[in-house]
PDB file of N, CA and C in Angstrom:
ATOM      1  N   UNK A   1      11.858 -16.368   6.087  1.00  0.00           N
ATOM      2  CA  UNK A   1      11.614 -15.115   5.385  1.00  0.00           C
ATOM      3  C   UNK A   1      11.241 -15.379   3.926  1.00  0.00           C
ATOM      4  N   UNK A   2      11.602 -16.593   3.456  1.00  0.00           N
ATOM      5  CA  UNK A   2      11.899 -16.438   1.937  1.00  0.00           C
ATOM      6  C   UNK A   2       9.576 -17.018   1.643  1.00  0.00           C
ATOM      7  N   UNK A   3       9.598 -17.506   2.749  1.00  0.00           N
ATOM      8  CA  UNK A   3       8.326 -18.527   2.172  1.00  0.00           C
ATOM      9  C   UNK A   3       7.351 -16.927   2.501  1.00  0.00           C
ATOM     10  N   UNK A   4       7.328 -15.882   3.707  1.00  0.00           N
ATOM     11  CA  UNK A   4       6.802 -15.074   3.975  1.00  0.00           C
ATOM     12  C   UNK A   4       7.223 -14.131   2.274  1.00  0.00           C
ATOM     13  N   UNK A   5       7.585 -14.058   1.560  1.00  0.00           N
ATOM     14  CA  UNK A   5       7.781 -13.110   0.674  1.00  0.00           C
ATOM     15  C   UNK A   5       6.994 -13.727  -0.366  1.00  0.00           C
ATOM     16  N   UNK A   6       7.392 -15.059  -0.528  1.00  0.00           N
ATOM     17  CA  UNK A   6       6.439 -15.931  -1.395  1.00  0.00           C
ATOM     18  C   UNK A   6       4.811 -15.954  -0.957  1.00  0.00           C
ATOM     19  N   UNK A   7       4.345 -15.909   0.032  1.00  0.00           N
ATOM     20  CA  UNK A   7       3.133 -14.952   0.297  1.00  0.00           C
ATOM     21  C   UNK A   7       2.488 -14.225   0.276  1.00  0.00           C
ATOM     22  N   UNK A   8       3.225 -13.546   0.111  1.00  0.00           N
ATOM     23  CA  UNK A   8       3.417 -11.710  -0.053  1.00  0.00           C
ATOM     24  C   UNK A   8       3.426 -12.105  -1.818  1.00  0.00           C
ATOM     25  N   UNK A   9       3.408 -12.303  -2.369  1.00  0.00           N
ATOM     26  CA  UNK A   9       3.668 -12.191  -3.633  1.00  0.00           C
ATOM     27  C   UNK A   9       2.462 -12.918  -4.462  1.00  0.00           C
ATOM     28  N   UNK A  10       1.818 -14.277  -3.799  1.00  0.00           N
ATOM     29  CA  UNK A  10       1.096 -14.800  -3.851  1.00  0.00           C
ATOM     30  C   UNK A  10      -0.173 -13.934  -3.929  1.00  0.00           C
ATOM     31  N   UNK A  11      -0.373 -13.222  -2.405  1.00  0.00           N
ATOM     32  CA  UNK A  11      -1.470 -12.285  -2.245  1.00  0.00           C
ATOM     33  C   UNK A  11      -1.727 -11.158  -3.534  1.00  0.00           C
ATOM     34  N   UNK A  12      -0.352 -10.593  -3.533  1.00  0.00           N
ATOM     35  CA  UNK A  12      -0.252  -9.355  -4.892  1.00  0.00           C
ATOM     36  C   UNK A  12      -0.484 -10.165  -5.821  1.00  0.00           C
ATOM     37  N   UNK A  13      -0.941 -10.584  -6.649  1.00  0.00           N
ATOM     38  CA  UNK A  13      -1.044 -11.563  -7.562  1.00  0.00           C
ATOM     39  C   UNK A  13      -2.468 -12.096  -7.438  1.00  0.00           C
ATOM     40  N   UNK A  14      -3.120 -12.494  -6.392  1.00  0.00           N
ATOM     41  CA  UNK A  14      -4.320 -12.738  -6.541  1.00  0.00           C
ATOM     42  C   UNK A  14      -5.019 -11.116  -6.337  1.00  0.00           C
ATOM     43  N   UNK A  15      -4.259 -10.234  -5.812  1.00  0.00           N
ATOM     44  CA  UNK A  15      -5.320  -9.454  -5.866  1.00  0.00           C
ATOM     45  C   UNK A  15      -5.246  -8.470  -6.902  1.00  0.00           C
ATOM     46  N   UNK A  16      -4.202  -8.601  -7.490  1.00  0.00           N
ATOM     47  CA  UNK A  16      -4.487  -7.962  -8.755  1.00  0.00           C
ATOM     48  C   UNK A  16      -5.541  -8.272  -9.986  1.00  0.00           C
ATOM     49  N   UNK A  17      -5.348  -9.778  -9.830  1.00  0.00           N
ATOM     50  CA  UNK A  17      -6.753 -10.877 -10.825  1.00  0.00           C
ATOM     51  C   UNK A  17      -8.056 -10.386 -10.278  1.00  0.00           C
ATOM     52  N   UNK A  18      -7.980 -10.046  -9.122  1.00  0.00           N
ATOM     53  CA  UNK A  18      -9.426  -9.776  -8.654  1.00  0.00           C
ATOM     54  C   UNK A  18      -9.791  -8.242  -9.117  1.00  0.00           C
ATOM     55  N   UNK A  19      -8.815  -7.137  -8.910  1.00  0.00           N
ATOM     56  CA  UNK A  19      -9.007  -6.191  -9.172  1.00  0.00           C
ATOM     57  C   UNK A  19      -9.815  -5.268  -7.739  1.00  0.00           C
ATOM     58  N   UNK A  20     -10.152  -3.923  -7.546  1.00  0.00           N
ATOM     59  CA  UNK A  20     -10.438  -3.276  -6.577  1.00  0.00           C
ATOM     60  C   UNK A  20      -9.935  -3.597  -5.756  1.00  0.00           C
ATOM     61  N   UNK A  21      -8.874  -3.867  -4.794  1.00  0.00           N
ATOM     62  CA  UNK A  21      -7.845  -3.873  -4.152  1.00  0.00           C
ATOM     63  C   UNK A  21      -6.564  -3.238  -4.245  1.00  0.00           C
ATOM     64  N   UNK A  22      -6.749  -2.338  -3.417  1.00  0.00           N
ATOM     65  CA  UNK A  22      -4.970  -1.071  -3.592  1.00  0.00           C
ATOM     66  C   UNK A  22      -3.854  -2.084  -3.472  1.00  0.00           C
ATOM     67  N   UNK A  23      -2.921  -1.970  -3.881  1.00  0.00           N
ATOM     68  CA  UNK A  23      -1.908  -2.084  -4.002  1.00  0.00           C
ATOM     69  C   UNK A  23      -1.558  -2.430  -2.290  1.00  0.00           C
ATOM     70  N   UNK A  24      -0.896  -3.057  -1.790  1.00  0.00           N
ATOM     71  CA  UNK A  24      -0.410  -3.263  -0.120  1.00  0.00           C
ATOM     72  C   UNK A  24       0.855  -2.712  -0.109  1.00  0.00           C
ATOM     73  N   UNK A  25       0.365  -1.206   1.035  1.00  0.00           N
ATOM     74  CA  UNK A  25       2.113  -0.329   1.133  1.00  0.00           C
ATOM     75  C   UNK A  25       2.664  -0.894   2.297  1.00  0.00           C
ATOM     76  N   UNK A  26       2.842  -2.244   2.535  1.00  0.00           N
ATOM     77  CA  UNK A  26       3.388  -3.409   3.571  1.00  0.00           C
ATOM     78  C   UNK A  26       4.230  -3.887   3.134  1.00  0.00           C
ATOM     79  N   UNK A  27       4.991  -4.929   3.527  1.00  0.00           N
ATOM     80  CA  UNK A  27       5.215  -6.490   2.791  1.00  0.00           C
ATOM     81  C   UNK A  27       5.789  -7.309   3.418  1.00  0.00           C
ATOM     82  N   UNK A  28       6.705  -7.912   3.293  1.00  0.00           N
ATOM     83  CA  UNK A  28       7.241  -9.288   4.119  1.00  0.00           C
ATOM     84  C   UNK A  28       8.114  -8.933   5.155  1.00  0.00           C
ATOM     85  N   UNK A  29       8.940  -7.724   5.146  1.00  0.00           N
ATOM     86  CA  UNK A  29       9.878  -6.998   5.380  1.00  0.00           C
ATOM     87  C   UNK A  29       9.248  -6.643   6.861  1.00  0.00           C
ATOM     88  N   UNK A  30       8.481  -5.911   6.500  1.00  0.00           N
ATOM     89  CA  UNK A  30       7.649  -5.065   7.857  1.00  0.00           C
ATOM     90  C   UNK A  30       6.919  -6.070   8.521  1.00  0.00           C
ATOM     91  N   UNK A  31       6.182  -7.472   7.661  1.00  0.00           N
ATOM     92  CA  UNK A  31       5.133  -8.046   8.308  1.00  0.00           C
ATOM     93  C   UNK A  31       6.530  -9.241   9.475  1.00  0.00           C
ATOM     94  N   UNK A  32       7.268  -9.057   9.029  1.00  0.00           N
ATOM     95  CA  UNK A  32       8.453 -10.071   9.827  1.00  0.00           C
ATOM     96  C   UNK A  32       8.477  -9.391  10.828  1.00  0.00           C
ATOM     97  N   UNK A  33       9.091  -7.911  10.900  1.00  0.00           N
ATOM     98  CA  UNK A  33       9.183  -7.252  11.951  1.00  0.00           C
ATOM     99  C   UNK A  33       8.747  -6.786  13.012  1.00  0.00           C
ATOM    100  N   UNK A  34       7.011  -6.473  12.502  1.00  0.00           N
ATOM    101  CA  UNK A  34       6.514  -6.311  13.310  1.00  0.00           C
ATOM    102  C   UNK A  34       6.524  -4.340  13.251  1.00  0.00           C
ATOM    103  N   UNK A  35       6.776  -4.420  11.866  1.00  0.00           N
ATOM    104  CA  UNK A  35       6.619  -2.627  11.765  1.00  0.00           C
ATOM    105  C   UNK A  35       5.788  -2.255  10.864  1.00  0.00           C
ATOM    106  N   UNK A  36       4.862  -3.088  10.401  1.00  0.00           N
ATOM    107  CA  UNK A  36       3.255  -2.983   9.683  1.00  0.00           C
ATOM    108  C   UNK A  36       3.080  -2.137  11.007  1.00  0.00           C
ATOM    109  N   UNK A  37       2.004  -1.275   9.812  1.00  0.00           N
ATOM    110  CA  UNK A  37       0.841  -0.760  10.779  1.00  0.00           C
ATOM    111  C   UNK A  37      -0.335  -1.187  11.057  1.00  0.00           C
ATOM    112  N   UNK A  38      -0.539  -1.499  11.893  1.00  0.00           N
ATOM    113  CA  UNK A  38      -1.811  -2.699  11.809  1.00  0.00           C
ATOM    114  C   UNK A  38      -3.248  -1.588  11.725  1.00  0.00           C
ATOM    115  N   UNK A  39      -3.279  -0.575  11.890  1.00  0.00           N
ATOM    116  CA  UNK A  39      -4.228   0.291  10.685  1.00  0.00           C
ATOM    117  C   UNK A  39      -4.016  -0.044   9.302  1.00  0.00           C
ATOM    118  N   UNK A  40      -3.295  -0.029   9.206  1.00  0.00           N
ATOM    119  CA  UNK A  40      -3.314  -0.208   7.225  1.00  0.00           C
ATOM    120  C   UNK A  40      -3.363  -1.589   7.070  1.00  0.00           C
ATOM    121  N   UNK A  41      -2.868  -2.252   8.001  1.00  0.00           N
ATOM    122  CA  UNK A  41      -2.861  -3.836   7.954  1.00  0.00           C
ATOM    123  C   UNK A  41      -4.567  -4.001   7.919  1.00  0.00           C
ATOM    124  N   UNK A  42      -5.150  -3.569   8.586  1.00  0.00           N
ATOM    125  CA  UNK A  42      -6.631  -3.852   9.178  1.00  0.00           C
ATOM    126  C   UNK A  42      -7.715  -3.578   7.871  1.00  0.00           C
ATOM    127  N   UNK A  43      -6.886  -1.820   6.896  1.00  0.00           N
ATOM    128  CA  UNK A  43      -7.277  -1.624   6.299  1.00  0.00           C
ATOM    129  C   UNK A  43      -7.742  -2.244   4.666  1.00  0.00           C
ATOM    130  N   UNK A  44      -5.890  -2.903   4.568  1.00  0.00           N
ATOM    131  CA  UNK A  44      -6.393  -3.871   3.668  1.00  0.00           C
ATOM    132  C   UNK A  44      -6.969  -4.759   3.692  1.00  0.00           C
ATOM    133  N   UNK A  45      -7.079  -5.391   4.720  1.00  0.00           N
ATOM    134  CA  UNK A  45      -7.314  -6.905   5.398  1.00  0.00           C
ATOM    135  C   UNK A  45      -9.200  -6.624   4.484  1.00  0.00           C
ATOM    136  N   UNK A  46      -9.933  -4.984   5.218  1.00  0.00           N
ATOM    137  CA  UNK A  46     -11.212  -5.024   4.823  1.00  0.00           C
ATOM    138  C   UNK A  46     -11.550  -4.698   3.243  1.00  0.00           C
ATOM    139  N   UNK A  47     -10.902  -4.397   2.565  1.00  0.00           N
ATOM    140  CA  UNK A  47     -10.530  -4.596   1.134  1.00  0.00           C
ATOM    141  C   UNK A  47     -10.800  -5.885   0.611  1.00  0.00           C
ATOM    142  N   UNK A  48      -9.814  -6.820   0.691  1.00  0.00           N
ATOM    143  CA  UNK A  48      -9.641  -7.912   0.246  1.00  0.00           C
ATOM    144  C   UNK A  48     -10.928  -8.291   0.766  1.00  0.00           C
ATOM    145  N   UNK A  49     -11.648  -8.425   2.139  1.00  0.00           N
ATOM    146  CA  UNK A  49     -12.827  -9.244   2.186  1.00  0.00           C
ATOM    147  C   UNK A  49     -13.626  -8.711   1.604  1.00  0.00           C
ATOM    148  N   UNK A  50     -14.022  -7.486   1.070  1.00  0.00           N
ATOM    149  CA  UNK A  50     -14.886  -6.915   0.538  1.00  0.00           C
ATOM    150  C   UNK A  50     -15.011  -7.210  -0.885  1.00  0.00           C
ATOM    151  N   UNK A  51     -13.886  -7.053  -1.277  1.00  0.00           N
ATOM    152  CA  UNK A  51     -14.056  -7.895  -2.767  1.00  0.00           C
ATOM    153  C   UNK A  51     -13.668  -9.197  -3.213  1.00  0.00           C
ATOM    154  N   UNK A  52     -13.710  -9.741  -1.908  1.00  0.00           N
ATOM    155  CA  UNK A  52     -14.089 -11.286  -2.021  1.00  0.00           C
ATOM    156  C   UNK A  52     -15.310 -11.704  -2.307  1.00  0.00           C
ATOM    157  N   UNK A  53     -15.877 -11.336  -1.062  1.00  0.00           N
ATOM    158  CA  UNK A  53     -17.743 -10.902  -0.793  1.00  0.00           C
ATOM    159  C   UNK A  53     -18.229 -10.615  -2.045  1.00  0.00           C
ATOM    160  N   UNK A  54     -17.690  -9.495  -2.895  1.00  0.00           N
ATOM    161  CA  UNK A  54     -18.434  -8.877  -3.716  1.00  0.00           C
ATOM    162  C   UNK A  54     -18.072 -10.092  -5.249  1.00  0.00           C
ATOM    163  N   UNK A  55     -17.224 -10.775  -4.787  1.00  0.00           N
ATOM    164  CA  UNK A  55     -16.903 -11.432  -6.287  1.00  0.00           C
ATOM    165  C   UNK A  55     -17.813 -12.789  -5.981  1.00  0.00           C
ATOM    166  N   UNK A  56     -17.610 -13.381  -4.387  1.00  0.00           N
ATOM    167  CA  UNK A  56     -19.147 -14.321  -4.534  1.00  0.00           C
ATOM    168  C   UNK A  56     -20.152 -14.268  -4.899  1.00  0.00           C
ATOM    169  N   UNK A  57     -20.477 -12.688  -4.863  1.00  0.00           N
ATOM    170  CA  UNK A  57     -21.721 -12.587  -4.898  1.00  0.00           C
ATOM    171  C   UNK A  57     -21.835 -12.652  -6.708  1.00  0.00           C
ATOM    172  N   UNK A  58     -20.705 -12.089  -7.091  1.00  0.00           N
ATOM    173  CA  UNK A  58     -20.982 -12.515  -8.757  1.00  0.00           C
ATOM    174  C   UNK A  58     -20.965 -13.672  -9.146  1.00  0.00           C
ATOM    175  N   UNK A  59     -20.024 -14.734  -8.619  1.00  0.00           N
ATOM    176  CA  UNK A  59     -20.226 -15.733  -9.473  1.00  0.00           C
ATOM    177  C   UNK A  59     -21.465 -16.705  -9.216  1.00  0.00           C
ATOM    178  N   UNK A  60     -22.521 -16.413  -7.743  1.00  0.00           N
ATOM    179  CA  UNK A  60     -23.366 -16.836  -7.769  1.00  0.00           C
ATOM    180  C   UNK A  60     -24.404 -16.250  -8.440  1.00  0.00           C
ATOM    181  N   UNK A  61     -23.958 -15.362  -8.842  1.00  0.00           N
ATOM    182  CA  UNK A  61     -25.694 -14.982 -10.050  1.00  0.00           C
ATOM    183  C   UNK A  61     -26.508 -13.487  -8.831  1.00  0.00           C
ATOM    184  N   UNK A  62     -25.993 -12.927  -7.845  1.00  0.00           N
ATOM    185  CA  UNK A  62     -26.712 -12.607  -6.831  1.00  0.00           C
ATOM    186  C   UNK A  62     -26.284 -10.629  -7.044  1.00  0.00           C
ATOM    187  N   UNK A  63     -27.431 -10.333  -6.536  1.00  0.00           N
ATOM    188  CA  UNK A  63     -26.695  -8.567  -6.973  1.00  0.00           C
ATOM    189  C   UNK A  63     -26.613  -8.621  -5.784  1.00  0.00           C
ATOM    190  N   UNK A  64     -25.258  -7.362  -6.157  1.00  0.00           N
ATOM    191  CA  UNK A  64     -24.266  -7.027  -5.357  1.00  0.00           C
ATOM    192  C   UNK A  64     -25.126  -6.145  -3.788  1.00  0.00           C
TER     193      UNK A  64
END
């Protein structure tokens, strides 16, 4: 549990540096259990790739 929270914390943390990414109303708690909603799970999941995507595309010089 303890390394799953350290994950969880990891993630909040990079995605705050990145910015455009909500906040995750999840966390280690629920993702242990198995009482995420894997809609919202799914939802952030397309967040984070999206402004992954969108931050490659900046640091290669490329419009968005």
């Amino acid at each position: 549990m303890a390394a799953c929270k350290s994950n969880f914390s990891t993630l909040a943390a990079v995605a705050r540096a990145l910015g455009g990414i909500p906040e995750a109303t999840f966390g280690a708690v629920e993702a242990m259990s198995g009482g995420a909603d894997t809609r919202v799970v799914a939802g952030y999941l397309l967040f984070l790739c999206a402004r992954l995507l969108s931050h490659r595309r900046e640091e290669a010089g490329l419009k968005p």
